[in-house]
PDB file of N, CA and C in Angstrom:
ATOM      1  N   UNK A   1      -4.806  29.506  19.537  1.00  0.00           N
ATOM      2  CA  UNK A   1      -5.559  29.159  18.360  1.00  0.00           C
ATOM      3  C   UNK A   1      -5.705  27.633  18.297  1.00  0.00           C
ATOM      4  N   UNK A   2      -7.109  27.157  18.218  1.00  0.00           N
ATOM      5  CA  UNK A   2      -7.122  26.087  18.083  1.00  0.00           C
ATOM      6  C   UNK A   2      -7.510  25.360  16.405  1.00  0.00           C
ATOM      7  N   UNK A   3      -6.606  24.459  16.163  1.00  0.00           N
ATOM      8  CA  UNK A   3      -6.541  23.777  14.697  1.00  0.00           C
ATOM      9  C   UNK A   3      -7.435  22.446  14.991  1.00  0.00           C
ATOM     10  N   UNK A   4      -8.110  22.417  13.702  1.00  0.00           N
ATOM     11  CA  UNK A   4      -9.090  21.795  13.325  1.00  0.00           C
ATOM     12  C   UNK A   4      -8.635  20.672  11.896  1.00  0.00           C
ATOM     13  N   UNK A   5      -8.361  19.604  12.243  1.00  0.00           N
ATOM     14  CA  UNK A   5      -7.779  18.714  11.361  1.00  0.00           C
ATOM     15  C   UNK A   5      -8.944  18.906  10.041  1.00  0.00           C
ATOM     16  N   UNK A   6      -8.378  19.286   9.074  1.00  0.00           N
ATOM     17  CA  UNK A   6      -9.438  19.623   7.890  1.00  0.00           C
ATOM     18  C   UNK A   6      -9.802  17.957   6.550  1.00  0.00           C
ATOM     19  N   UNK A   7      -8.289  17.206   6.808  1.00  0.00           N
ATOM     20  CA  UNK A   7      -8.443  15.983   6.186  1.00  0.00           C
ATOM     21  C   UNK A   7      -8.019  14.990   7.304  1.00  0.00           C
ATOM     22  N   UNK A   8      -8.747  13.706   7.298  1.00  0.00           N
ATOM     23  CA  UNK A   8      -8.222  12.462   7.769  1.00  0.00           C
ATOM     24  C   UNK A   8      -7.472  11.356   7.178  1.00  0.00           C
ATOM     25  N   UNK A   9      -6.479  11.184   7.477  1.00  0.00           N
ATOM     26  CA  UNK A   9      -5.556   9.812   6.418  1.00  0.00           C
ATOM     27  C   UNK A   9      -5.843   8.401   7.215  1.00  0.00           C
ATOM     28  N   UNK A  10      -6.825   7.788   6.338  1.00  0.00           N
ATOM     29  CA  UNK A  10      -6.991   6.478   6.923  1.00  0.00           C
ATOM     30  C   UNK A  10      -5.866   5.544   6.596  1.00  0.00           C
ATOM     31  N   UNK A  11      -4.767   4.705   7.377  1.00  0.00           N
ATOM     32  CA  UNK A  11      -3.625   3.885   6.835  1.00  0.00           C
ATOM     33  C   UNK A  11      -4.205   2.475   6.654  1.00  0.00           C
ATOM     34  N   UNK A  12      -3.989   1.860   5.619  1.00  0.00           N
ATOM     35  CA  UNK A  12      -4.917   0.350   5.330  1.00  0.00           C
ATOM     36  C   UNK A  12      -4.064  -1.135   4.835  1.00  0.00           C
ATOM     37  N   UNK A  13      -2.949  -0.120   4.677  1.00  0.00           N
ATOM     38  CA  UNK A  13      -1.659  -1.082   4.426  1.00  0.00           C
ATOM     39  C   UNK A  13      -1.761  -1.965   4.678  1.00  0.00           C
ATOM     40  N   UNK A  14      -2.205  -2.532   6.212  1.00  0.00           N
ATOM     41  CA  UNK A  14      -2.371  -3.880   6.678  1.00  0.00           C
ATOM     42  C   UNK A  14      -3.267  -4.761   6.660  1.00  0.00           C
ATOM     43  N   UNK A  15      -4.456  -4.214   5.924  1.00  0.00           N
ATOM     44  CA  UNK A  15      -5.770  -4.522   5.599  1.00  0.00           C
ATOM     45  C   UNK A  15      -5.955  -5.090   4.276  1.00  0.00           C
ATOM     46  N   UNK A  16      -5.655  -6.581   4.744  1.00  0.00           N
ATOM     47  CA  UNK A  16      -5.798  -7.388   3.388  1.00  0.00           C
ATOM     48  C   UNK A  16      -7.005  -7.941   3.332  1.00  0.00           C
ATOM     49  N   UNK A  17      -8.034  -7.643   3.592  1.00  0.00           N
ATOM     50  CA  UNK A  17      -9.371  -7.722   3.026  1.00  0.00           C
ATOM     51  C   UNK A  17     -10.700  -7.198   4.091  1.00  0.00           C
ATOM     52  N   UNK A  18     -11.511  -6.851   3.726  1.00  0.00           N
ATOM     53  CA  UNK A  18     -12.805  -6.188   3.805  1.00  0.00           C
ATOM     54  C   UNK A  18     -14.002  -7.227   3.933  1.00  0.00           C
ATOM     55  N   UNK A  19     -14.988  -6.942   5.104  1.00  0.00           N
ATOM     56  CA  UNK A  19     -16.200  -7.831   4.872  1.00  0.00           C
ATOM     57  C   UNK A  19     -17.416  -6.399   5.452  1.00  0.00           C
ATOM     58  N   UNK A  20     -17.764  -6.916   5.814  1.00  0.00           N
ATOM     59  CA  UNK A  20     -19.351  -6.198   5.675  1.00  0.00           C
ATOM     60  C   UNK A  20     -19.328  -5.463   7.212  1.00  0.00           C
ATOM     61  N   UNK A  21     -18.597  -5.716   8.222  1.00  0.00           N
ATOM     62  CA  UNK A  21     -18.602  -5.352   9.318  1.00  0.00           C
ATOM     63  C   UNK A  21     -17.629  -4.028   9.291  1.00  0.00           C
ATOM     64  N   UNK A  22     -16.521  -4.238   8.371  1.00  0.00           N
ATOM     65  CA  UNK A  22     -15.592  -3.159   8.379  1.00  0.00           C
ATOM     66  C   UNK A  22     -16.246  -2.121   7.254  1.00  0.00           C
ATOM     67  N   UNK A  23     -16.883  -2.278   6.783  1.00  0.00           N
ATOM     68  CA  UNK A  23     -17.283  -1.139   5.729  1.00  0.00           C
ATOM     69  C   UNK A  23     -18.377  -0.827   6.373  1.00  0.00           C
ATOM     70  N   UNK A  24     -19.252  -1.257   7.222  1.00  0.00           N
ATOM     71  CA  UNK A  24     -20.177  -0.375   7.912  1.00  0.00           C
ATOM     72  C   UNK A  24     -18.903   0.561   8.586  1.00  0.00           C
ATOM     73  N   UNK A  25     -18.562   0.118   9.655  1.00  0.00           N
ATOM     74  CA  UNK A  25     -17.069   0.972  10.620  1.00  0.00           C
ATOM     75  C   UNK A  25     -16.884   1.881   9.221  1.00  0.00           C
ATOM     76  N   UNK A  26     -16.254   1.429   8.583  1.00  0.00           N
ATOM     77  CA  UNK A  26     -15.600   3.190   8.156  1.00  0.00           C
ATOM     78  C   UNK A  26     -16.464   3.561   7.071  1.00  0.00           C
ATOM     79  N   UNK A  27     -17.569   3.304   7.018  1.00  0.00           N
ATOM     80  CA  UNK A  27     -19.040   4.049   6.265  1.00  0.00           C
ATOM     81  C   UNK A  27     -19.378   5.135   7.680  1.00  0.00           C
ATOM     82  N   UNK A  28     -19.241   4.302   9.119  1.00  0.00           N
ATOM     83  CA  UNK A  28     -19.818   5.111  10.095  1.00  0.00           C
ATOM     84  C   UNK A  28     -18.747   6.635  10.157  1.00  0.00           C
ATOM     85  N   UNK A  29     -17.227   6.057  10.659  1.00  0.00           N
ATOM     86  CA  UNK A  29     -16.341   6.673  10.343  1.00  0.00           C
ATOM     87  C   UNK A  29     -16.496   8.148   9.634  1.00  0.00           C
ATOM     88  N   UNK A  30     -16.593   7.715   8.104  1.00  0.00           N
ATOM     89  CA  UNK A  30     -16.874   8.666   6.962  1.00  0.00           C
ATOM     90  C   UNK A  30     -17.729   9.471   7.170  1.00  0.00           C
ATOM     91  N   UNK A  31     -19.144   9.477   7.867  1.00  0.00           N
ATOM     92  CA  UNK A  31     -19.968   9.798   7.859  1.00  0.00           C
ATOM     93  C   UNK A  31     -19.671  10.885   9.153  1.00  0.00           C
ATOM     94  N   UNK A  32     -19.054  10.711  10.049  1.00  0.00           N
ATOM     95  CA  UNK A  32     -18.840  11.521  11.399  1.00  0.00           C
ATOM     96  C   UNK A  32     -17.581  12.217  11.185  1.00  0.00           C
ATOM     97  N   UNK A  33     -17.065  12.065  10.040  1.00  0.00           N
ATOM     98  CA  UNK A  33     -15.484  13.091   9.744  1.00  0.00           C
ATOM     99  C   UNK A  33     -16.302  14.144   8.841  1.00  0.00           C
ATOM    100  N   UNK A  34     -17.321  13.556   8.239  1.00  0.00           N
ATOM    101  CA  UNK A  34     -18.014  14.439   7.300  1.00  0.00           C
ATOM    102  C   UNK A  34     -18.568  15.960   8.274  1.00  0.00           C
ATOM    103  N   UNK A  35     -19.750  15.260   8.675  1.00  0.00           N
ATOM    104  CA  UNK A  35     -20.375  16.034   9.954  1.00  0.00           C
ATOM    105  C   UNK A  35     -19.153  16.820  10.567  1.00  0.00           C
ATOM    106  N   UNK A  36     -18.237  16.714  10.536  1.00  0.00           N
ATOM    107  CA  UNK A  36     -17.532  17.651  11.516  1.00  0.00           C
ATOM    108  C   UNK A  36     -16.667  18.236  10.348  1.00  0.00           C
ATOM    109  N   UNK A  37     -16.600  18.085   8.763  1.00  0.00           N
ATOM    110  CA  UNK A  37     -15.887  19.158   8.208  1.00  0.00           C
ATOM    111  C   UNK A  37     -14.977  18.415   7.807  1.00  0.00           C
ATOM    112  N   UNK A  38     -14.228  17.178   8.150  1.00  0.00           N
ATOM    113  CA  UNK A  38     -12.962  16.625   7.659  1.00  0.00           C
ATOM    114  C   UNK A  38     -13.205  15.448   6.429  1.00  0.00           C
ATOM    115  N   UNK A  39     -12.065  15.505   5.466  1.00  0.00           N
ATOM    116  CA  UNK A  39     -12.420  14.415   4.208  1.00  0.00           C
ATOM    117  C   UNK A  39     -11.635  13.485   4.482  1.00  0.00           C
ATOM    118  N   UNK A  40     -12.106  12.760   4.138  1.00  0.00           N
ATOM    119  CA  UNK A  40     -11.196  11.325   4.709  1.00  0.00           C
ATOM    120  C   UNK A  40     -10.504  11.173   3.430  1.00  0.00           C
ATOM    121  N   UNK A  41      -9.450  10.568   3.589  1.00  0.00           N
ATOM    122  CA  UNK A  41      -8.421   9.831   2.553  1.00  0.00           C
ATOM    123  C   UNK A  41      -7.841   8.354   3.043  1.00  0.00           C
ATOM    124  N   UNK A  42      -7.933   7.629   2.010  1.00  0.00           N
ATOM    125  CA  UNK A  42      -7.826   6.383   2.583  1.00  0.00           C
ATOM    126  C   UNK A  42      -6.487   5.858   2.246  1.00  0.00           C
ATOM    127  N   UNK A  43      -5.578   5.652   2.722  1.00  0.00           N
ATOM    128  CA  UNK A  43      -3.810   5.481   2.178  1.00  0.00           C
ATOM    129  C   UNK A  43      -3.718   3.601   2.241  1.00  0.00           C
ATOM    130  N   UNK A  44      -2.437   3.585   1.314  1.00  0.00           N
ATOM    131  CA  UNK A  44      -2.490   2.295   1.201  1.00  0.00           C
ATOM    132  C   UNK A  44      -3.280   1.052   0.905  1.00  0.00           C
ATOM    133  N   UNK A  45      -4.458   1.374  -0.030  1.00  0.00           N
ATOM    134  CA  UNK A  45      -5.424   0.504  -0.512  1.00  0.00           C
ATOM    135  C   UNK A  45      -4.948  -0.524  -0.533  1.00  0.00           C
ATOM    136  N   UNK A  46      -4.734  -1.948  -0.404  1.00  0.00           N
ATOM    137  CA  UNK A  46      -4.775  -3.023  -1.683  1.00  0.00           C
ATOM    138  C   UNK A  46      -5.858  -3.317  -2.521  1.00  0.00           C
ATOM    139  N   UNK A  47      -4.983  -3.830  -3.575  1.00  0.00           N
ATOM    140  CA  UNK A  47      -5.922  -4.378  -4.725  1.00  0.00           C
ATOM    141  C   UNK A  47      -7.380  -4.901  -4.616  1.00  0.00           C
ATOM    142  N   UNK A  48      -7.211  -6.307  -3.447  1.00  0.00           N
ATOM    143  CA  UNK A  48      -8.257  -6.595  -3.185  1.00  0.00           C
ATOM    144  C   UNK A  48      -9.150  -5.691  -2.748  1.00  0.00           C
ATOM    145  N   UNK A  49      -8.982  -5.108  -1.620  1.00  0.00           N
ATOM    146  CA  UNK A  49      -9.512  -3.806  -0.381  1.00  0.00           C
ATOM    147  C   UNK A  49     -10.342  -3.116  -1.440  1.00  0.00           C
ATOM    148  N   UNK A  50      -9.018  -2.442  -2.092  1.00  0.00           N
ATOM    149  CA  UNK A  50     -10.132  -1.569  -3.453  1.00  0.00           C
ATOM    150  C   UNK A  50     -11.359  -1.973  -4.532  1.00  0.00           C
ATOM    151  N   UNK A  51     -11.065  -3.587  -4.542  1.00  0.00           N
ATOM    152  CA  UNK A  51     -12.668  -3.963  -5.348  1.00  0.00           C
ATOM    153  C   UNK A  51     -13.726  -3.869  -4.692  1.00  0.00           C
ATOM    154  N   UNK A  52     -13.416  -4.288  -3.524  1.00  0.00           N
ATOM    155  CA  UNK A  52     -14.311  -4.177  -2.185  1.00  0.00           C
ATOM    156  C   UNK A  52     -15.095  -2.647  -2.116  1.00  0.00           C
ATOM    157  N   UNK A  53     -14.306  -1.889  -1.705  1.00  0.00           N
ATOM    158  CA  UNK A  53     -14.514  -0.700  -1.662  1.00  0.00           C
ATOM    159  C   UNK A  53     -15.318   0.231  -2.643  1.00  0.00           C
ATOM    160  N   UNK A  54     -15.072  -0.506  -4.132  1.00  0.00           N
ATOM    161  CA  UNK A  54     -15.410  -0.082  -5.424  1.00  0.00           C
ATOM    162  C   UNK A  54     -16.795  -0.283  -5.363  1.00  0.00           C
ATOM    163  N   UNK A  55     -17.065  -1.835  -4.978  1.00  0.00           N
ATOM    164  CA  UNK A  55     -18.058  -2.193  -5.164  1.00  0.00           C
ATOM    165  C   UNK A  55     -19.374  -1.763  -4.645  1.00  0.00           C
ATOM    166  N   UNK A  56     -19.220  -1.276  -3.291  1.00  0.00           N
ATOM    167  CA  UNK A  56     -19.368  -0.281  -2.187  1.00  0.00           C
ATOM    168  C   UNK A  56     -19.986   1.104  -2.449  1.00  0.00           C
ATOM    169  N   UNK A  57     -19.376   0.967  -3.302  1.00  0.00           N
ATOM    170  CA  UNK A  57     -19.499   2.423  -4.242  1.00  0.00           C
ATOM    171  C   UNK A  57     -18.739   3.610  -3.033  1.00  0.00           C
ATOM    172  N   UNK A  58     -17.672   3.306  -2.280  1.00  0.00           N
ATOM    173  CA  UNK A  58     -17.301   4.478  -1.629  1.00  0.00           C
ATOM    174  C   UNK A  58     -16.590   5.364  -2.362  1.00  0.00           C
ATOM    175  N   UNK A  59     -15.919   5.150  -3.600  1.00  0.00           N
ATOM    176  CA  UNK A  59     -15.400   6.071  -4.516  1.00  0.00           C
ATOM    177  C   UNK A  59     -16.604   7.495  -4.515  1.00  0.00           C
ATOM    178  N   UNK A  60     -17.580   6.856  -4.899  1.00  0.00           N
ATOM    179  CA  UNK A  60     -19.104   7.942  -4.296  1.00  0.00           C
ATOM    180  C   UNK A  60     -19.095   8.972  -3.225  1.00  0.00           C
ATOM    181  N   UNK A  61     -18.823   7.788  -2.425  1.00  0.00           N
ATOM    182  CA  UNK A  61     -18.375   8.589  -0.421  1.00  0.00           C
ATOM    183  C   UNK A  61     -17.851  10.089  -0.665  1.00  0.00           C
ATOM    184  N   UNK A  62     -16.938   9.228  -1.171  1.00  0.00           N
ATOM    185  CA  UNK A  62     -15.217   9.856  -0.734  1.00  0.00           C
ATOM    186  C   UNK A  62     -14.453  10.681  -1.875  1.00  0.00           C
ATOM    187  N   UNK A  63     -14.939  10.039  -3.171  1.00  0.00           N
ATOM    188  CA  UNK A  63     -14.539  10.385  -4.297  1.00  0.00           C
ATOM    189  C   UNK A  63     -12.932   9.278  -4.658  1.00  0.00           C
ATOM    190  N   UNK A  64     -13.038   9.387  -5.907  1.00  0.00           N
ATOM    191  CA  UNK A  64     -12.121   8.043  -6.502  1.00  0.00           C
ATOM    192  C   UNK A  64     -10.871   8.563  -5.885  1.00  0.00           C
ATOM    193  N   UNK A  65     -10.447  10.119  -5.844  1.00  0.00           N
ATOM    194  CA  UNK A  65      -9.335  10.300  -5.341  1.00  0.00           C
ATOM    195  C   UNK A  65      -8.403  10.459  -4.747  1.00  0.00           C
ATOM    196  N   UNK A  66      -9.916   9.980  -3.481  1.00  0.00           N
ATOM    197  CA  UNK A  66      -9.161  10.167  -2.208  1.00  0.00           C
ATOM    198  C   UNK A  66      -9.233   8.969  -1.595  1.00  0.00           C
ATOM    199  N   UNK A  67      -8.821   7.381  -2.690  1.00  0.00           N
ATOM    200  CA  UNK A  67      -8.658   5.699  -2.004  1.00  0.00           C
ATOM    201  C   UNK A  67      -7.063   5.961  -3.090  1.00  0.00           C
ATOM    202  N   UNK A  68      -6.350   5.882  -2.062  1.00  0.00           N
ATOM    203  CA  UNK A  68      -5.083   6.014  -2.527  1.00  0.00           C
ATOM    204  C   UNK A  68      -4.144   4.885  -2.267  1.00  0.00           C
ATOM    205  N   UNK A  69      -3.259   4.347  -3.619  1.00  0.00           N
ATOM    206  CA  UNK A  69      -2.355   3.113  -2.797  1.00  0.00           C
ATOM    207  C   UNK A  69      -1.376   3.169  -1.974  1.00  0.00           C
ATOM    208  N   UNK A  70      -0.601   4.229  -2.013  1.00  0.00           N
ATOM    209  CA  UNK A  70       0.483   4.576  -1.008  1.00  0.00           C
ATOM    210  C   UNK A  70       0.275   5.955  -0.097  1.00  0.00           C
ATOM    211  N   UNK A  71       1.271   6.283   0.644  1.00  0.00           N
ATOM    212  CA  UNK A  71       1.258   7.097   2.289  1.00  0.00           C
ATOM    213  C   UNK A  71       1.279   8.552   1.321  1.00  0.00           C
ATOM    214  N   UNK A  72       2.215   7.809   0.193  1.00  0.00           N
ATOM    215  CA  UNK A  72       3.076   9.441  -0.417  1.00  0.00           C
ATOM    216  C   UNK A  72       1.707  10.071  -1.361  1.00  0.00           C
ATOM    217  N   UNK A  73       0.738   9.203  -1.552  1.00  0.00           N
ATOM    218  CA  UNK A  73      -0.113   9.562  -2.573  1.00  0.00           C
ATOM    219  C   UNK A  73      -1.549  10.431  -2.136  1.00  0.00           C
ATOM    220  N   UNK A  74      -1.694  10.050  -0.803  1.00  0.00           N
ATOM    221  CA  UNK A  74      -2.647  10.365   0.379  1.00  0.00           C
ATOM    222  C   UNK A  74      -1.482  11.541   0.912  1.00  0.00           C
ATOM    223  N   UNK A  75      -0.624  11.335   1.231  1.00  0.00           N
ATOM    224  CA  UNK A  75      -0.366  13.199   1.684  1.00  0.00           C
ATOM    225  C   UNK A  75      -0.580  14.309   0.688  1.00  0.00           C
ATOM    226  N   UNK A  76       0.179  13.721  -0.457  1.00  0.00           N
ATOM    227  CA  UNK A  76      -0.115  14.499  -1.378  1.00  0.00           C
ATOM    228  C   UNK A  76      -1.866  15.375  -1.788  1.00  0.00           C
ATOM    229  N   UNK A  77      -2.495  14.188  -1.851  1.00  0.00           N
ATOM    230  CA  UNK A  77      -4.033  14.494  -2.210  1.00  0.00           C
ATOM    231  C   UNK A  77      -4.430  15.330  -0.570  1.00  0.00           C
ATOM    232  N   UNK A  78      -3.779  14.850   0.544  1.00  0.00           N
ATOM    233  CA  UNK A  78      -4.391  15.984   1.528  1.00  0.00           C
ATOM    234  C   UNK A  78      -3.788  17.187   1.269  1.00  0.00           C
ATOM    235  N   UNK A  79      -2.585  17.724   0.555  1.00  0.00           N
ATOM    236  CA  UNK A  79      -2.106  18.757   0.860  1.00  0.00           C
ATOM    237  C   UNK A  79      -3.306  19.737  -0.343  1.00  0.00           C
ATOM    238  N   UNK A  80      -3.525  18.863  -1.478  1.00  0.00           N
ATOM    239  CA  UNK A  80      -4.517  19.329  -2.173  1.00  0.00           C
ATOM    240  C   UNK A  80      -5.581  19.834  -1.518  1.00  0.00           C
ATOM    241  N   UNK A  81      -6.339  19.279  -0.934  1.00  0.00           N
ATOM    242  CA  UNK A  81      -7.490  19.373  -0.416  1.00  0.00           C
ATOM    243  C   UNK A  81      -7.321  20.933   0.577  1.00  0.00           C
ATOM    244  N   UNK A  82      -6.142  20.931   1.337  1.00  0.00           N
ATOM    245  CA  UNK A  82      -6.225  22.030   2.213  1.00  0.00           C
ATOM    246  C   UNK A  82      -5.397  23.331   1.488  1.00  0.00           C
ATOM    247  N   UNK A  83      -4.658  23.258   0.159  1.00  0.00           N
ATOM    248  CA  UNK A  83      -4.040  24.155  -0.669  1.00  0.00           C
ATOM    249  C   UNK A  83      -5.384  25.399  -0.426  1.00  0.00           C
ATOM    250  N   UNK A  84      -6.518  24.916  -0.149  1.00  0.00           N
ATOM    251  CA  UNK A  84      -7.391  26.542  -0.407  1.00  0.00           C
ATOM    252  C   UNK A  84      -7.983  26.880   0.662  1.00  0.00           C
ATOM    253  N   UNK A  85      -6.993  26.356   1.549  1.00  0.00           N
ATOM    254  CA  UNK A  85      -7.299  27.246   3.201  1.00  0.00           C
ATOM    255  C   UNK A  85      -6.254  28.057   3.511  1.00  0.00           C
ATOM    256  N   UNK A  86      -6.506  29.455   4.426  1.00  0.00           N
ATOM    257  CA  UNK A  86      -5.669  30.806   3.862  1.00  0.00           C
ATOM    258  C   UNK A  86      -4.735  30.393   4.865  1.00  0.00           C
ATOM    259  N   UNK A  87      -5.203  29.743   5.735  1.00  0.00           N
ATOM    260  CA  UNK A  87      -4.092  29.850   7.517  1.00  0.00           C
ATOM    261  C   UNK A  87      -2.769  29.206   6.735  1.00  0.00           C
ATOM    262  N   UNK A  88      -1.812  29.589   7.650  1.00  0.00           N
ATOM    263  CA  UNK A  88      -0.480  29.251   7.325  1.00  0.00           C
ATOM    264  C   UNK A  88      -0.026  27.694   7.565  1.00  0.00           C
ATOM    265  N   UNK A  89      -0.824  27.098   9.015  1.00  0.00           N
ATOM    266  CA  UNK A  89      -0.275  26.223   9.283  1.00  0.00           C
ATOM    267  C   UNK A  89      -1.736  25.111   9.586  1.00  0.00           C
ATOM    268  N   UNK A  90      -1.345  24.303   8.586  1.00  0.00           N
ATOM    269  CA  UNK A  90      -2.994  23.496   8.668  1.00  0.00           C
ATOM    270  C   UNK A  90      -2.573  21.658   9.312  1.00  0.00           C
ATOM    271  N   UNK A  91      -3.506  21.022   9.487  1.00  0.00           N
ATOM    272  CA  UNK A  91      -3.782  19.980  10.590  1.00  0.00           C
ATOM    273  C   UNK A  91      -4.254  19.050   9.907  1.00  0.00           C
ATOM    274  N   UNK A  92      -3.238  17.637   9.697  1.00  0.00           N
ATOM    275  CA  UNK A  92      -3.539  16.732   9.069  1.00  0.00           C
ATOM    276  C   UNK A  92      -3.777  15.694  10.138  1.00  0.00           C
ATOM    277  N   UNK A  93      -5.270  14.751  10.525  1.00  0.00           N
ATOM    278  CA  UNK A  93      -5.190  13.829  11.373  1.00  0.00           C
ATOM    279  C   UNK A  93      -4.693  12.004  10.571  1.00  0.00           C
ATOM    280  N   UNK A  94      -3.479  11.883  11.129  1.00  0.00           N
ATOM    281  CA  UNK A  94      -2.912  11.057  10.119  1.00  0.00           C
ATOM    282  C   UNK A  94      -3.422   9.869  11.547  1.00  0.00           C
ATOM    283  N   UNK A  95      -4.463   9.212  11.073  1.00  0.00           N
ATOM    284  CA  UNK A  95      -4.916   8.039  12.256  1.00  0.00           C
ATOM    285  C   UNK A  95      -4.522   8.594  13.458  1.00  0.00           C
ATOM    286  N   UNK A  96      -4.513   8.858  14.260  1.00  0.00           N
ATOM    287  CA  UNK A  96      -4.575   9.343  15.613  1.00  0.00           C
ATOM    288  C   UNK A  96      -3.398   9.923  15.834  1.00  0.00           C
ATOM    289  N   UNK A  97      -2.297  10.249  14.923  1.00  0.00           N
ATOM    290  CA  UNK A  97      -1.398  10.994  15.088  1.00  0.00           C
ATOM    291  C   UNK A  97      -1.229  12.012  14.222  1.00  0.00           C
ATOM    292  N   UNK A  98      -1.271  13.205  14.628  1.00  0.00           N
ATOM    293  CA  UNK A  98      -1.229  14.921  13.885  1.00  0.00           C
ATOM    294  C   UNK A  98      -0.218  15.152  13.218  1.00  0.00           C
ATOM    295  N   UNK A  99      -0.327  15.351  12.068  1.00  0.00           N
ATOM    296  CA  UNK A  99       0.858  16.452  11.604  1.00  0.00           C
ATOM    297  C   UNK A  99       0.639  17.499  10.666  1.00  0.00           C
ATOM    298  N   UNK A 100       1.373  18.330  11.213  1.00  0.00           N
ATOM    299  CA  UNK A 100       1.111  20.043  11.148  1.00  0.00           C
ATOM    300  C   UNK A 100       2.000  20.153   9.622  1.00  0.00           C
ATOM    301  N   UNK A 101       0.965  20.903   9.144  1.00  0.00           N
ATOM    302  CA  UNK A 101       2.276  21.357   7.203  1.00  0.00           C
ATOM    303  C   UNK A 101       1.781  22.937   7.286  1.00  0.00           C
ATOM    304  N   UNK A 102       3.031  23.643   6.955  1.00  0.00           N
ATOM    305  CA  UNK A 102       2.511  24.707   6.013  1.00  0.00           C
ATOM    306  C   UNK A 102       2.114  24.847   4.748  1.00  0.00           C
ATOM    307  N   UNK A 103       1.022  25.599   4.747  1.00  0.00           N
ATOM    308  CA  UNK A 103       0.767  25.959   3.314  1.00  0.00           C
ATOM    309  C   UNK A 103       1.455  26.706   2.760  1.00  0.00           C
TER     310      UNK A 103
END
């Protein structure tokens, strides 16, 4: 059986600010997780990052609830997101590394 990562956790922690080159990138990003079925979640906002982002209007994208400030707040909102898929064992792509939760 092959698993199909249903949310993406973008980590941003280290991303103390945003210009016009990186919000095309993860506008493109967003747009090709879409197309294939997966919601992105964005972990670890900063303050700044998030006006940026606001301004952007990716809250729009993505929805307000899935630009999250911490790791714990973005798992959480993915486990939401996949709570209404029946399979037992679902596929979180946490930046290029997987991890598997049961529902």
């Amino acid at each position: 059986m092959i698993l199909r990562a249903k949310v993406r956790i973008i980590r941003m922690r280290k991303v103390p600010f945003t210009d016009s080159t990186g919000l095309h990138n993860l506008s493109v990003m967003c747009e090709q997780s879409e197309e294939q079925g997966i919601q992105v979640v964005l972990s670890g906002v900063l303050p700044a990052v998030e006006t940026v982002l606001l301004k952007a209007k990716f809250n729009e994208r993505l929805g307000r609830e899935n630009i999250c400030s911490h790791i714990n707040l973005a798992l959480e909102r993915a486990k939401a997101i996949v709570s209404t898929t029946t399979k037992k064992l679902i596929k979180i792509d946490l930046f290029n590394e997987n991890i598997y939760m049961k529902t």
